[in-house]
N, C-alpha and C. Protein backbone atom coordinates (compact mmCIF):
# COMPACT_ATOMS: atom_id res chain seq x y z
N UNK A 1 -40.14 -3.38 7.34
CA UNK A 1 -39.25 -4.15 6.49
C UNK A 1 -39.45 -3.68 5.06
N UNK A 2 -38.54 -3.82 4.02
CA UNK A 2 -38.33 -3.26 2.77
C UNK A 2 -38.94 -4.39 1.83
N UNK A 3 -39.53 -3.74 0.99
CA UNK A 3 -40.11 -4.91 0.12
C UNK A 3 -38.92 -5.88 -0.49
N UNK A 4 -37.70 -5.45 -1.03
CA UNK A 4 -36.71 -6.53 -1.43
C UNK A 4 -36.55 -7.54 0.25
N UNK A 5 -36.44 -7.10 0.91
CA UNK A 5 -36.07 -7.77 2.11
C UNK A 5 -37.22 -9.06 2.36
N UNK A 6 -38.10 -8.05 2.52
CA UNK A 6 -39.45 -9.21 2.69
C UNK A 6 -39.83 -10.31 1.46
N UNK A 7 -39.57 -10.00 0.35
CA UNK A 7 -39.50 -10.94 -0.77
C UNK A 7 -38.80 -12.37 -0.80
N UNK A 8 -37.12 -11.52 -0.71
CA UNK A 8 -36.28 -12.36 -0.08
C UNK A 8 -36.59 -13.30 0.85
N UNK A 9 -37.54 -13.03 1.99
CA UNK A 9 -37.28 -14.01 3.18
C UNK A 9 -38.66 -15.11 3.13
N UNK A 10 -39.32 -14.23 2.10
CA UNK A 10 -40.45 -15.47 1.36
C UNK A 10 -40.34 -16.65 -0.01
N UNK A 11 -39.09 -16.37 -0.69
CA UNK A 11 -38.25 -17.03 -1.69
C UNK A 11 -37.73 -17.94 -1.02
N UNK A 12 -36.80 -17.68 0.09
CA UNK A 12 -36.11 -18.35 0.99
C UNK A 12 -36.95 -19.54 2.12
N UNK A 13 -38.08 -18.65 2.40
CA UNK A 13 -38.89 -20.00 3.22
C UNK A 13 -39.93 -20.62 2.49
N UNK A 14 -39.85 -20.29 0.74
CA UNK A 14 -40.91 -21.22 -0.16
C UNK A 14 -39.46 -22.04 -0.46
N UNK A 15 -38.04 -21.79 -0.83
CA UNK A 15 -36.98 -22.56 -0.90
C UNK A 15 -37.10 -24.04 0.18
N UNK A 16 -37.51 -24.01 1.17
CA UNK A 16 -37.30 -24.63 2.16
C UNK A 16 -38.79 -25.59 2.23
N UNK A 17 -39.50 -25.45 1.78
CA UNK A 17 -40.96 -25.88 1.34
C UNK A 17 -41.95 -25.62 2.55
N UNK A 18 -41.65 -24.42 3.43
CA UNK A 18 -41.91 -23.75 4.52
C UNK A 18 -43.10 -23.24 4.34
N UNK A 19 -44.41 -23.65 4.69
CA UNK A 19 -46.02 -22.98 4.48
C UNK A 19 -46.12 -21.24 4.38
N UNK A 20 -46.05 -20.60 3.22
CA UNK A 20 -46.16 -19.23 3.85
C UNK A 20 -47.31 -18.80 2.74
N UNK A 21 -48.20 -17.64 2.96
CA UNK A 21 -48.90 -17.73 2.33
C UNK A 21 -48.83 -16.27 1.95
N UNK A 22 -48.26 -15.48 1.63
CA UNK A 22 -47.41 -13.89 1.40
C UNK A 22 -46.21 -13.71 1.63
N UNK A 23 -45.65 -12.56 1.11
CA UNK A 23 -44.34 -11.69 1.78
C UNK A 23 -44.95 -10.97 2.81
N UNK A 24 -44.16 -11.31 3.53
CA UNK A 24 -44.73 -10.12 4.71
C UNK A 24 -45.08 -8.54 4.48
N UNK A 25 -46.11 -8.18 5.02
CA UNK A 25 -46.47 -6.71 4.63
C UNK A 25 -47.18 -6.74 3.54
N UNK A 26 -47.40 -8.19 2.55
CA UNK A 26 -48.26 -7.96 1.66
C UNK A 26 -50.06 -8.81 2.18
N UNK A 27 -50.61 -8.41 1.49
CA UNK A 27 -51.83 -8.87 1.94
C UNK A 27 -52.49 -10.39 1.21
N UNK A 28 -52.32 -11.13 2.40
CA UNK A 28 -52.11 -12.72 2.04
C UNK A 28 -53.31 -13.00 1.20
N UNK A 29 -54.56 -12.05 1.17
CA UNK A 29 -55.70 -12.12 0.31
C UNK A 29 -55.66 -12.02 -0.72
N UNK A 30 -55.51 -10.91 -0.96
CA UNK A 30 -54.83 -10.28 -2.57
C UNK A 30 -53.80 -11.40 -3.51
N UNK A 31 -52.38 -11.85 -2.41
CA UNK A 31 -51.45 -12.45 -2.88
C UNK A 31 -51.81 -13.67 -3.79
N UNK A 32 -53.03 -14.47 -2.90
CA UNK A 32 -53.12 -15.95 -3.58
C UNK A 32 -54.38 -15.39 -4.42
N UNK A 33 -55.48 -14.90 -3.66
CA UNK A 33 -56.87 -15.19 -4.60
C UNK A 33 -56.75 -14.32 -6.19
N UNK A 34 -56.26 -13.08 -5.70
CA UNK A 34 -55.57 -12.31 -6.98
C UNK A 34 -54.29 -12.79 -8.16
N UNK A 35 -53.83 -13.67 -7.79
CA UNK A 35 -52.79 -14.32 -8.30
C UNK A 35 -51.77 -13.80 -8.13
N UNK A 36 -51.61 -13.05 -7.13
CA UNK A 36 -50.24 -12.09 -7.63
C UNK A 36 -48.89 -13.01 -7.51
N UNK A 37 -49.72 -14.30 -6.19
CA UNK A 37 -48.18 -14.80 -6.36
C UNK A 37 -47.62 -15.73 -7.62
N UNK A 38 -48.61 -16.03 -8.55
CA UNK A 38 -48.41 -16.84 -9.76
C UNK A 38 -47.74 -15.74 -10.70
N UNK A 39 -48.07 -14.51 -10.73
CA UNK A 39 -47.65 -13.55 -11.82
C UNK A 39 -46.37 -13.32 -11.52
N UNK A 40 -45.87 -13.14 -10.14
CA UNK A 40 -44.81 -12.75 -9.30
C UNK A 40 -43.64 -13.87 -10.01
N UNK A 41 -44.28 -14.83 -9.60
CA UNK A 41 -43.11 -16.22 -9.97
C UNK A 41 -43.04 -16.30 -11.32
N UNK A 42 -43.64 -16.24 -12.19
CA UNK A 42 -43.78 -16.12 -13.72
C UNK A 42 -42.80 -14.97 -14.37
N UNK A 43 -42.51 -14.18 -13.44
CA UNK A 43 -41.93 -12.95 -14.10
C UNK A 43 -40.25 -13.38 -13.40
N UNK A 44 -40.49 -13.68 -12.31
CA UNK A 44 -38.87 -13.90 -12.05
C UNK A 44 -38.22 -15.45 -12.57
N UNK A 45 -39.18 -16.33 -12.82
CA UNK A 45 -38.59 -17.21 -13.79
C UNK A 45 -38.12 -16.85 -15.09
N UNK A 46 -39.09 -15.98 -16.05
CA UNK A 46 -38.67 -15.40 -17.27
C UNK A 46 -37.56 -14.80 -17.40
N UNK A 47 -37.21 -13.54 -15.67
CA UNK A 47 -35.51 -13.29 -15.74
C UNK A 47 -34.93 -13.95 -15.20
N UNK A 48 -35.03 -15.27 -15.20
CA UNK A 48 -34.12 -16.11 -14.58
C UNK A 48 -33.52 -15.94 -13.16
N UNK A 49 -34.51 -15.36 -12.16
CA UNK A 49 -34.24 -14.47 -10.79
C UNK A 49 -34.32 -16.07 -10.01
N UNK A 50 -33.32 -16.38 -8.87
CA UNK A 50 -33.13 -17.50 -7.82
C UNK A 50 -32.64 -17.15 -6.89
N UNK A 51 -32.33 -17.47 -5.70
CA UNK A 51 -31.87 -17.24 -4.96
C UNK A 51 -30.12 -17.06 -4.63
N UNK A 52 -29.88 -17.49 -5.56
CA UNK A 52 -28.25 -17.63 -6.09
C UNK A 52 -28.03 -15.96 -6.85
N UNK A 53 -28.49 -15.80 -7.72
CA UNK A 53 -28.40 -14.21 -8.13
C UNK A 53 -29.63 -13.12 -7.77
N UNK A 54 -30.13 -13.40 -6.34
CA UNK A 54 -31.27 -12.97 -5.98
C UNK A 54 -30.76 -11.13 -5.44
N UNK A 55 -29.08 -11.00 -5.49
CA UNK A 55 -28.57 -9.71 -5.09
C UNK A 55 -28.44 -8.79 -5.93
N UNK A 56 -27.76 -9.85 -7.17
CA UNK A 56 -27.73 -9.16 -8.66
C UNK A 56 -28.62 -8.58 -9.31
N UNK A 57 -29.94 -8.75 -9.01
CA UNK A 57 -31.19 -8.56 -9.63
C UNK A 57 -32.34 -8.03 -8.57
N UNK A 58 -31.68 -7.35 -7.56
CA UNK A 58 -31.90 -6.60 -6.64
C UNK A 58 -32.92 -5.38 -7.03
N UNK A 59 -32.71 -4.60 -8.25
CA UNK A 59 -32.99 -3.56 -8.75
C UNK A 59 -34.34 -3.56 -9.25
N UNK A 60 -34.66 -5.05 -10.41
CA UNK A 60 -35.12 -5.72 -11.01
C UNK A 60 -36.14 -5.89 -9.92
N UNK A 61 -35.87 -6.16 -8.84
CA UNK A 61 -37.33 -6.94 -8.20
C UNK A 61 -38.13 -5.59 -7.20
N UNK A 62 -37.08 -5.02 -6.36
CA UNK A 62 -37.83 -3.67 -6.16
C UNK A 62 -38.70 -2.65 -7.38
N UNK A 63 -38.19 -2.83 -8.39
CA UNK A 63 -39.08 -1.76 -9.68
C UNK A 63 -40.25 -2.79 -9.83
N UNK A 64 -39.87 -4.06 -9.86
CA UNK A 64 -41.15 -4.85 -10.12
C UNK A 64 -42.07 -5.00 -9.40
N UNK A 65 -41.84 -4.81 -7.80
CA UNK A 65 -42.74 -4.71 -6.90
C UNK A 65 -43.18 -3.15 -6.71
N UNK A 66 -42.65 -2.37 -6.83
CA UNK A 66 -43.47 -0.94 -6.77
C UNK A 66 -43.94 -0.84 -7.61
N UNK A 67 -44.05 -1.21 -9.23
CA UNK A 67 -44.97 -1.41 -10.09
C UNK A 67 -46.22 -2.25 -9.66
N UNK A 68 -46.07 -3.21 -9.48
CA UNK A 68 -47.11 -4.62 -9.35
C UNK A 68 -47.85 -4.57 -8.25
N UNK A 69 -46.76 -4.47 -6.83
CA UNK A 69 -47.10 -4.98 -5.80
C UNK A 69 -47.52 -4.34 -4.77
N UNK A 70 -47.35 -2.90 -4.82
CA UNK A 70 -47.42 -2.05 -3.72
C UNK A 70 -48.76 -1.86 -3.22
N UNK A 71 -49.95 -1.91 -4.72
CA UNK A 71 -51.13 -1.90 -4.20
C UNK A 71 -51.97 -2.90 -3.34
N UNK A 72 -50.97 -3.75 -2.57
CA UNK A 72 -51.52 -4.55 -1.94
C UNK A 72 -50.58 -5.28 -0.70
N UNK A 73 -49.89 -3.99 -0.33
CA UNK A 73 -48.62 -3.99 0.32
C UNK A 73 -49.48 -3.52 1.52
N UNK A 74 -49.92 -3.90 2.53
CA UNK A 74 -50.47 -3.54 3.94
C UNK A 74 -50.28 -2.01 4.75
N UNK A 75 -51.66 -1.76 5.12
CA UNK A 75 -51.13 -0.15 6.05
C UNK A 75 -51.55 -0.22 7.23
N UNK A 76 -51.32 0.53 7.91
CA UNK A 76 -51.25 0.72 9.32
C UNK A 76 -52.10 1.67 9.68
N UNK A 77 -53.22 1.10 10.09
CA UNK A 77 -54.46 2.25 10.24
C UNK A 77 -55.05 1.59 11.66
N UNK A 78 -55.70 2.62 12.08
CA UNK A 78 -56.45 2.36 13.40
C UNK A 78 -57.45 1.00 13.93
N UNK A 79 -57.03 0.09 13.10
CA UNK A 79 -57.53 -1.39 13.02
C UNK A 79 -56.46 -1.81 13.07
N UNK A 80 -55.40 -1.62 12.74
CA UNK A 80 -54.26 -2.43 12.60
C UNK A 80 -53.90 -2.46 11.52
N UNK A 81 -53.69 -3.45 10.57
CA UNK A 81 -52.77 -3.67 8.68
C UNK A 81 -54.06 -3.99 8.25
N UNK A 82 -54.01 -2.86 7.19
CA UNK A 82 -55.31 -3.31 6.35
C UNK A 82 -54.84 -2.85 4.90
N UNK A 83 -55.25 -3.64 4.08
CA UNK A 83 -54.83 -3.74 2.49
C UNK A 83 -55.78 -2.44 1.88
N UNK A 84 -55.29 -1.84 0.95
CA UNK A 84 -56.45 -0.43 0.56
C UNK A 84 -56.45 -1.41 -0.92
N UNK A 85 -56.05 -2.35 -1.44
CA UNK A 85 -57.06 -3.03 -2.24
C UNK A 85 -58.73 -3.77 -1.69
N UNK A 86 -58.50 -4.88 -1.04
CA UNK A 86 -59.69 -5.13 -1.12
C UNK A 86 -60.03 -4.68 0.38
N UNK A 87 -59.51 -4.02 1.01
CA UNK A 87 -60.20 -3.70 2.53
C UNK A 87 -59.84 -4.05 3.70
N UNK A 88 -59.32 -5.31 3.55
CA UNK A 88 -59.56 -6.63 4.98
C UNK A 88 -58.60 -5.76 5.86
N UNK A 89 -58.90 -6.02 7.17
CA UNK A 89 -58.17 -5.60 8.30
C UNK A 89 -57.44 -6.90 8.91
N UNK A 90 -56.16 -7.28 9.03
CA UNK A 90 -55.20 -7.93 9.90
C UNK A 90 -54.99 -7.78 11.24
């Protein structure tokens, strides 16, 4: 899945007040204990990013996540998904 995609479908089930604790493919460790998801939401409030112009600003959130987010975007190694920030295997 594409990081705009997977973003999307974690906006959409925090919309819904749906328990999730990452975007998928990102590493749920990193996300909360690192803050990324506080920095994440901080930056798309500032551009005024919602789910209503969440297409328009399409561009905006992929550059922001290959900047920010990728280093903690999950890989596929002979353990299974493991984050090459802090290590953990999924």
């Amino acid at each position: 899945m594409n990081v705009f995609n997977s973003i999307q479908k974690y906006l959409e089930k925090k919309e819904q007040n749906a328990e999730v604790s990452a975007p998928e493919g990102f590493c749920p460790n990193c996300w909360g204990h690192q803050e990324y998801g506080g920095d994440f939401f901080e930056a798309m409030r500032v551009e005024e990013i919602d789910l209503l112009n969440i297409e328009e600003k399409k561009g905006w959130i992929q550059a922001y996540a290959e900047k920010n987010l990728l280093g903690i975007q999950l890989q596929k190694k002979d353990q299974g998904l493991v984050c090459s920030t802090c290590n953990i295997a999924l």
